[in-house]
N, C-alpha and C. Protein backbone atom coordinates (compact mmCIF):
# COMPACT_ATOMS: atom_id res chain seq x y z
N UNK A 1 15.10 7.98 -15.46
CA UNK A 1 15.70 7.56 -14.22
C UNK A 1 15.77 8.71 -13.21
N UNK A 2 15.46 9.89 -13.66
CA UNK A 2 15.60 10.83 -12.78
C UNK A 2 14.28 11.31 -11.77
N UNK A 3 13.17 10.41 -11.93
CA UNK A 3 12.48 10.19 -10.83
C UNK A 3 12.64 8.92 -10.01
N UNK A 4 13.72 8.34 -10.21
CA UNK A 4 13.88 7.00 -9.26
C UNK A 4 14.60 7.93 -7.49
N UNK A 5 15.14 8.60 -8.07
CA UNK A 5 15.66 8.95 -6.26
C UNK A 5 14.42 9.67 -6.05
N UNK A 6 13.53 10.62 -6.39
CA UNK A 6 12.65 10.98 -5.56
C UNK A 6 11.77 10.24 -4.80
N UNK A 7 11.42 9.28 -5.77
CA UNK A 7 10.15 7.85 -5.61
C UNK A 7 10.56 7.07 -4.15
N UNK A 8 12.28 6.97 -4.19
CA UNK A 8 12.80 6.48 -3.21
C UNK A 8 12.87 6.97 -2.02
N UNK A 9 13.08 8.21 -2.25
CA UNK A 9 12.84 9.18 -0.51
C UNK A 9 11.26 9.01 -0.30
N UNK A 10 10.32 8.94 -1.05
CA UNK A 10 9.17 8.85 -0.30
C UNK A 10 8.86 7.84 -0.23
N UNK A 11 9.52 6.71 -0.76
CA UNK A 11 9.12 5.22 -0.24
C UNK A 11 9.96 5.03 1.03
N UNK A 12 11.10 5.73 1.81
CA UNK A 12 11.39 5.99 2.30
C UNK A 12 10.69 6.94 3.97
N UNK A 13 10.30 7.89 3.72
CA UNK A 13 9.57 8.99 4.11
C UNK A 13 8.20 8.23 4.56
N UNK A 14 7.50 7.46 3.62
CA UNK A 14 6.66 6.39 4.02
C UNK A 14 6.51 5.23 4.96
N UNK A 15 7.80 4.75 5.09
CA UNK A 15 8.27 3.64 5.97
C UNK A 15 8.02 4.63 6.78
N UNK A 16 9.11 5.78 7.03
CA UNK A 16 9.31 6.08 8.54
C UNK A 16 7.88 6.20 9.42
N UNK A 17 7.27 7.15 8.40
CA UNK A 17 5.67 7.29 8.56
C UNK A 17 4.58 6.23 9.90
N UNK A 18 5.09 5.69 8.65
CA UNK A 18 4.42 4.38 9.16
C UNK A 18 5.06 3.32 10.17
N UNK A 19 5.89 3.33 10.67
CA UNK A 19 6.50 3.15 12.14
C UNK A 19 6.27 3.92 13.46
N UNK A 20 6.19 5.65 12.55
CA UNK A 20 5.61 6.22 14.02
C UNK A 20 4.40 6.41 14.36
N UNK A 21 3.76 6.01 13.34
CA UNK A 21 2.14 6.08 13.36
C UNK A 21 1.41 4.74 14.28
N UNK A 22 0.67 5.63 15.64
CA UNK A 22 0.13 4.76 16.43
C UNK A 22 -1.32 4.91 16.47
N UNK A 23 -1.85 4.71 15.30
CA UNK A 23 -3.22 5.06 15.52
C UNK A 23 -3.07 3.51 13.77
N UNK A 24 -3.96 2.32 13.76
CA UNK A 24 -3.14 1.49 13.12
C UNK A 24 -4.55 2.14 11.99
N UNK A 25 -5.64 2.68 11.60
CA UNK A 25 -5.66 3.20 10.53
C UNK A 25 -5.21 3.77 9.87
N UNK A 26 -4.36 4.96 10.64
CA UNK A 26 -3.61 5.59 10.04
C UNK A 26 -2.25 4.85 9.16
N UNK A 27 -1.68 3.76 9.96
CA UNK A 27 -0.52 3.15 9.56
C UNK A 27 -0.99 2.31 7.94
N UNK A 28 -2.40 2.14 8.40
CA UNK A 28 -2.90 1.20 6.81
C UNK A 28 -3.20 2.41 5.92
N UNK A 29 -3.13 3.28 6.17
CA UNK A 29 -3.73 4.23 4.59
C UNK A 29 -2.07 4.47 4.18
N UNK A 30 -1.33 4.12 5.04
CA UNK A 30 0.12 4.89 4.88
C UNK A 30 0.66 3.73 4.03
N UNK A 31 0.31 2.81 4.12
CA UNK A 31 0.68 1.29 4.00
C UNK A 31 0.24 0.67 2.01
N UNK A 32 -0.97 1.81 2.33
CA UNK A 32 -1.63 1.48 0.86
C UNK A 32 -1.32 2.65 0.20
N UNK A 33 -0.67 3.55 0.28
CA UNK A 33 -0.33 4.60 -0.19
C UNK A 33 1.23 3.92 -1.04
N UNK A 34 1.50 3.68 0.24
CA UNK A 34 2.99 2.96 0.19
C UNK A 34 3.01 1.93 -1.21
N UNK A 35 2.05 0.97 -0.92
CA UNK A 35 1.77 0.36 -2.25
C UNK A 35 1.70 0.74 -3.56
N UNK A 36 0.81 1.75 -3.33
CA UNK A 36 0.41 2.75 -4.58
C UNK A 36 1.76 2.73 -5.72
N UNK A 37 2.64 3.68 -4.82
CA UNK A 37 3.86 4.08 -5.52
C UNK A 37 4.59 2.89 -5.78
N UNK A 38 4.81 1.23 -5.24
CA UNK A 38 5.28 0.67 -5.39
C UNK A 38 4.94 -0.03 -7.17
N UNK A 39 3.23 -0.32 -6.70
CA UNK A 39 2.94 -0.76 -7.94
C UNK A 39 2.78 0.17 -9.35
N UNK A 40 3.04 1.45 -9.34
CA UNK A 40 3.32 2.24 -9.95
C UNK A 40 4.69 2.14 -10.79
N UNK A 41 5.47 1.39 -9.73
CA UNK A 41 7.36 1.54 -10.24
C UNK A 41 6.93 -0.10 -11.11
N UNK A 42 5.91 -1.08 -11.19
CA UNK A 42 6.15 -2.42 -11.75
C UNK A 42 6.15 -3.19 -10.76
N UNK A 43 5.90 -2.93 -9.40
CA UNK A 43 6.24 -3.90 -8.42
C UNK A 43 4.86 -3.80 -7.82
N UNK A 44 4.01 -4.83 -8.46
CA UNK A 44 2.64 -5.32 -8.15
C UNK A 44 2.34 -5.91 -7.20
N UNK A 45 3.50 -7.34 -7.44
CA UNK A 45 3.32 -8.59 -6.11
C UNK A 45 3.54 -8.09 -5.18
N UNK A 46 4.80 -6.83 -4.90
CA UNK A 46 5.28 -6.73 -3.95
C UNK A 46 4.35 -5.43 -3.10
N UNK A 47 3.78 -4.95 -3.53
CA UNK A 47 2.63 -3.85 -3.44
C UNK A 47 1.25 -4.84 -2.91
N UNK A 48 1.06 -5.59 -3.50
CA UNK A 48 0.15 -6.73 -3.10
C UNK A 48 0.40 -7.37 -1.54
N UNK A 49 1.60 -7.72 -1.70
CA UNK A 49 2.46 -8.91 -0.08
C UNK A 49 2.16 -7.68 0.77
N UNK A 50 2.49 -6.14 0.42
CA UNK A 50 2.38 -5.23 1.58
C UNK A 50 1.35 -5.00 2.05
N UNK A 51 -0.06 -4.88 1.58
CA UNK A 51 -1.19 -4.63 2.17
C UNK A 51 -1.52 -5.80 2.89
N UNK A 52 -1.33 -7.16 2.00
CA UNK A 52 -1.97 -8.21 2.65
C UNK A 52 -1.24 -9.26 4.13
N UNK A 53 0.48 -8.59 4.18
CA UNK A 53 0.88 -8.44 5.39
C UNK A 53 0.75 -7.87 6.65
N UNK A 54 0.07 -6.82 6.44
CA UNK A 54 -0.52 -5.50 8.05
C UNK A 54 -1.33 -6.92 8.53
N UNK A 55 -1.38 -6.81 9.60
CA UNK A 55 -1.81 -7.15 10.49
C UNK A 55 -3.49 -6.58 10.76
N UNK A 56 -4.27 -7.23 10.85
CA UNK A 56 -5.62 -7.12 11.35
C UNK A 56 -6.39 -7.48 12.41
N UNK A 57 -6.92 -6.87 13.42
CA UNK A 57 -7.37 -7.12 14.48
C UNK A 57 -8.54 -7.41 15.00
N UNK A 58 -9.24 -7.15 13.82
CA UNK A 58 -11.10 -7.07 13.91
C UNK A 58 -11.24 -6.92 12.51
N UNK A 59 -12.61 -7.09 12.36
CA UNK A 59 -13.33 -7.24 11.16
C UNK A 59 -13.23 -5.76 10.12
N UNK A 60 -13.51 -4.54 10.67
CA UNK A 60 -13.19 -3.43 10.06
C UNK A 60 -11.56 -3.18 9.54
N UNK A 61 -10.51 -3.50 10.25
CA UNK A 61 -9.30 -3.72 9.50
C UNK A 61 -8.86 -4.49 8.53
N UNK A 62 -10.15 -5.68 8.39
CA UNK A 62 -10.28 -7.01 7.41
C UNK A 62 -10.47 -6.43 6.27
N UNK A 63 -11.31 -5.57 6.09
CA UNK A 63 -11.97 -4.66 5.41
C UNK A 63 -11.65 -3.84 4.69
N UNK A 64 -10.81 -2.63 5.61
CA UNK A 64 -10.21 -1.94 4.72
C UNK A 64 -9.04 -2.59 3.86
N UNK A 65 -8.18 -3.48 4.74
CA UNK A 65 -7.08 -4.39 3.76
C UNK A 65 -7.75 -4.89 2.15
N UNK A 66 -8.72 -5.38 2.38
CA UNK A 66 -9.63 -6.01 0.99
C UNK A 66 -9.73 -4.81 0.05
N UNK A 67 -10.18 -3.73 0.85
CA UNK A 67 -10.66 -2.45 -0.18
C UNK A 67 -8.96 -1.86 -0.70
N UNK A 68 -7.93 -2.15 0.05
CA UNK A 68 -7.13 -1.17 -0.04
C UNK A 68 -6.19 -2.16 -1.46
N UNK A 69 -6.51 -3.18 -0.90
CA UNK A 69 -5.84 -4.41 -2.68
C UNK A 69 -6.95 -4.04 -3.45
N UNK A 70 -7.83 -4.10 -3.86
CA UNK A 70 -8.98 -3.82 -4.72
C UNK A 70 -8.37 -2.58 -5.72
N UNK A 71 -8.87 -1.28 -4.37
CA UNK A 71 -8.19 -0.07 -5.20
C UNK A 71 -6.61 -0.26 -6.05
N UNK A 72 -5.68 -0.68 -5.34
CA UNK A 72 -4.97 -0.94 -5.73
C UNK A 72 -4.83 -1.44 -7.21
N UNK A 73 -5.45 -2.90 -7.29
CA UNK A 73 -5.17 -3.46 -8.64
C UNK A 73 -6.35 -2.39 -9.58
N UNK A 74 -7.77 -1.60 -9.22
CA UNK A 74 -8.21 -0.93 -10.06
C UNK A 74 -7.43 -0.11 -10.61
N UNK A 75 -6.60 0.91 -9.82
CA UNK A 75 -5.46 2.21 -10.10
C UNK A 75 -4.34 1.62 -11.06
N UNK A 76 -3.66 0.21 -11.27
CA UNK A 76 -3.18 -0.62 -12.24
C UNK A 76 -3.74 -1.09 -13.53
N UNK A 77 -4.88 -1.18 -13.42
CA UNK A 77 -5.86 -1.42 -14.45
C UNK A 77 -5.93 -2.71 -14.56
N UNK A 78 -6.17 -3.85 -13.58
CA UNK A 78 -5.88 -5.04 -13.57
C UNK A 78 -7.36 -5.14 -12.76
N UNK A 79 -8.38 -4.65 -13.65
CA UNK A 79 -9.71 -4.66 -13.05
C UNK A 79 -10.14 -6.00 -13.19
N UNK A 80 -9.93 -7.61 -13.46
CA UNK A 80 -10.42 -8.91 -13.44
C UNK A 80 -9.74 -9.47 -11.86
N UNK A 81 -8.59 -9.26 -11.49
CA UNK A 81 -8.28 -9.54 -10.42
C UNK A 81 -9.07 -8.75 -9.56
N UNK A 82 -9.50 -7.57 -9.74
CA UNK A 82 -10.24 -6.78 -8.42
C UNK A 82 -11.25 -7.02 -8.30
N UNK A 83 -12.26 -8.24 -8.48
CA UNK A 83 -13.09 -8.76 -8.99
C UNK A 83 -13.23 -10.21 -8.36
C-alpha cells in the first residue's frame, strides 16, 4: 500500500497536465499515459472509457486513440482483445 499515495499524486499531476495542455496531441499521450498507470492499479475498463472518451477531430486523432487502447491492452497482456 505504500505505493498507492505516490500512484495517486501522479494520477493527479497527470490530470493537471492534461488540462493545461493546449496542443491536443500532447493532451492524448498524457491521456494514455494516464491510462497506463490506471490499468496497472486493476482498473482496465476505466483506463479503457479514458482513451476512448478524448475527443477526436480528424482522422489522425482517430488513430492514435485506436493505437493508444491497443498498446494499452498489449502492456496488460490482454493481447486477444488488441486484436
Amino acid at each position: 500500500m505504500a505505493t498507492a499515495a505516490p500512484r495517486s499524486r501522479l494520477l493527479a499531476a497527470l490530470d493537471a497536465a492534461i488540462k493545461a495542455s493546449a496542443n491536443p496531441i500532447e493532451a492524448q499521450c498524457l491521456r494514455a499515459e494516464r491510462a497506463a498507470l490506471l490499468a496497472r492499479q486493476g482498473r482496465l475498463a476505466e483506463a479503457r472509457a479514458l482513451i476512448r472518451a478524448t475527443p477526436a477531430t480528424n482522422t489522425d486523432e482517430e488513430r492514435l486513440k485506436l493505437q493508444a487502447e491497443v498498446q494499452l491492452l498489449r502492456e496488460v497482456g490482454q493481447y486477444q482483445q488488441a486484436y
